[in-house]
Protein backbone atom coordinates (compact mmCIF):
# COMPACT_ATOMS: atom_id res chain seq x y z
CA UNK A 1 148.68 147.90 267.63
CA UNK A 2 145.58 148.84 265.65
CA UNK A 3 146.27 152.88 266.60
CA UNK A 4 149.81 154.61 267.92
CA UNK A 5 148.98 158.08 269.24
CA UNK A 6 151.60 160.63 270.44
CA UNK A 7 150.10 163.37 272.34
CA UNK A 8 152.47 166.71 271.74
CA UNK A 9 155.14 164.58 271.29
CA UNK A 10 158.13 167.39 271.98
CA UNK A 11 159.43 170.62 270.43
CA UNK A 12 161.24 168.94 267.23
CA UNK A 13 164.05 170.85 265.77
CA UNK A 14 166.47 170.99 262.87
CA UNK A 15 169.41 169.45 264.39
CA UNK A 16 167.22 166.35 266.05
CA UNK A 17 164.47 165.64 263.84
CA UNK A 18 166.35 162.88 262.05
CA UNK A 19 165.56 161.14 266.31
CA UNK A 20 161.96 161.94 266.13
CA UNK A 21 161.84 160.13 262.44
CA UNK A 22 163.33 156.96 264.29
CA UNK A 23 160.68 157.42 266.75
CA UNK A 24 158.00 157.49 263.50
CA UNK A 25 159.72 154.33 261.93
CA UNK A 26 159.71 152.44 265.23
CA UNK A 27 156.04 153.33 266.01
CA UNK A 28 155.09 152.26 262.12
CA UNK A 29 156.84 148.98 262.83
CA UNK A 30 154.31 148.31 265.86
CA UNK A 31 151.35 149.32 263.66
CA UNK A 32 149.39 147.12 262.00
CA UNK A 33 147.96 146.83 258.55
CA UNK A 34 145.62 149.43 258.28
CA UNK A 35 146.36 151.13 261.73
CA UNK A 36 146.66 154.82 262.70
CA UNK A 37 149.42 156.71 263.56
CA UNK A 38 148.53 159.84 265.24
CA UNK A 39 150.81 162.66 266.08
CA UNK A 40 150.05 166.45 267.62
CA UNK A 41 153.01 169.06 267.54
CA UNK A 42 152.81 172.44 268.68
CA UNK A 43 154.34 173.88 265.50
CA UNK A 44 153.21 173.32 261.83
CA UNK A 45 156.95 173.05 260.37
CA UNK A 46 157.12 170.03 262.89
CA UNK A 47 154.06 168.29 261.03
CA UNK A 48 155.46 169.22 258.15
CA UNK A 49 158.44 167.37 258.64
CA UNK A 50 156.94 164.08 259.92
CA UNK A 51 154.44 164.09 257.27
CA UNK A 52 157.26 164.50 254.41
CA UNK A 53 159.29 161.71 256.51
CA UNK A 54 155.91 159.08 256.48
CA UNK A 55 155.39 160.01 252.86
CA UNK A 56 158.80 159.25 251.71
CA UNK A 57 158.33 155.97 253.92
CA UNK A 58 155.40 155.40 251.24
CA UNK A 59 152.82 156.21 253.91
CA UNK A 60 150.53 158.30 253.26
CA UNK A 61 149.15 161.32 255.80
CA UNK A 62 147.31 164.46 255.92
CA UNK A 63 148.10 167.88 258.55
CA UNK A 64 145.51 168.74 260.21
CA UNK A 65 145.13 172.06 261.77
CA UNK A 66 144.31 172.05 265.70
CA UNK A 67 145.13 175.51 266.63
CA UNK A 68 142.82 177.51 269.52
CA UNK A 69 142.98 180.60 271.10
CA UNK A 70 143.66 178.93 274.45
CA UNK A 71 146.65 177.41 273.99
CA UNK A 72 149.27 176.76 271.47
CA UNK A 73 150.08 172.91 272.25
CA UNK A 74 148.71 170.00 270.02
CA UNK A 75 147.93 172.84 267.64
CA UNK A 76 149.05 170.71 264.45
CA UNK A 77 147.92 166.95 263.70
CA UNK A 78 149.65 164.49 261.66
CA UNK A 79 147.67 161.58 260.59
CA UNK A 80 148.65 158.72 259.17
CA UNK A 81 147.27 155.09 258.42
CA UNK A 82 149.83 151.83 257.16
């Protein structure tokens, strides 16, 4: 796929973040060369996470901060590109 997008993906916590990185690494493996991996979470220690994950996969990614006043779901966006 040239672009994998997960739209507020799930609450990711402590104990089960290590299944949410499987969900990264299978998603990456679907991407091509070049594609986009795009993530939102509703909290910014969730993108933090992912984004350390990818980067220790040697992919790089930025945060990027979505948050409104109307609602506190895909408030945080991880973006990344194989």
């Amino acid at each position: 796929f040239d672009t994998v997008i997960g739209f507020m993906i799930g609450t990711i916590y402590e104990f089960d973040k290590n299944i949410w990185f499987s969900i990264v690494d299978e998603s990456l493996k679907v991407l091509k060369k070049n594609g986009f991996l795009m993530l939102t979470l509703r909290k910014k220690q969730e993108a933090e996470w992912i984004l350390e994950h990818l980067n220790e996969s040697g992919i790089s990614a930025e945060i990027i901060d979505n948050q409104d006043n109307q609602t506190n779901y895909d408030s945080w966006i991880c973006l990344a590109q194989k």
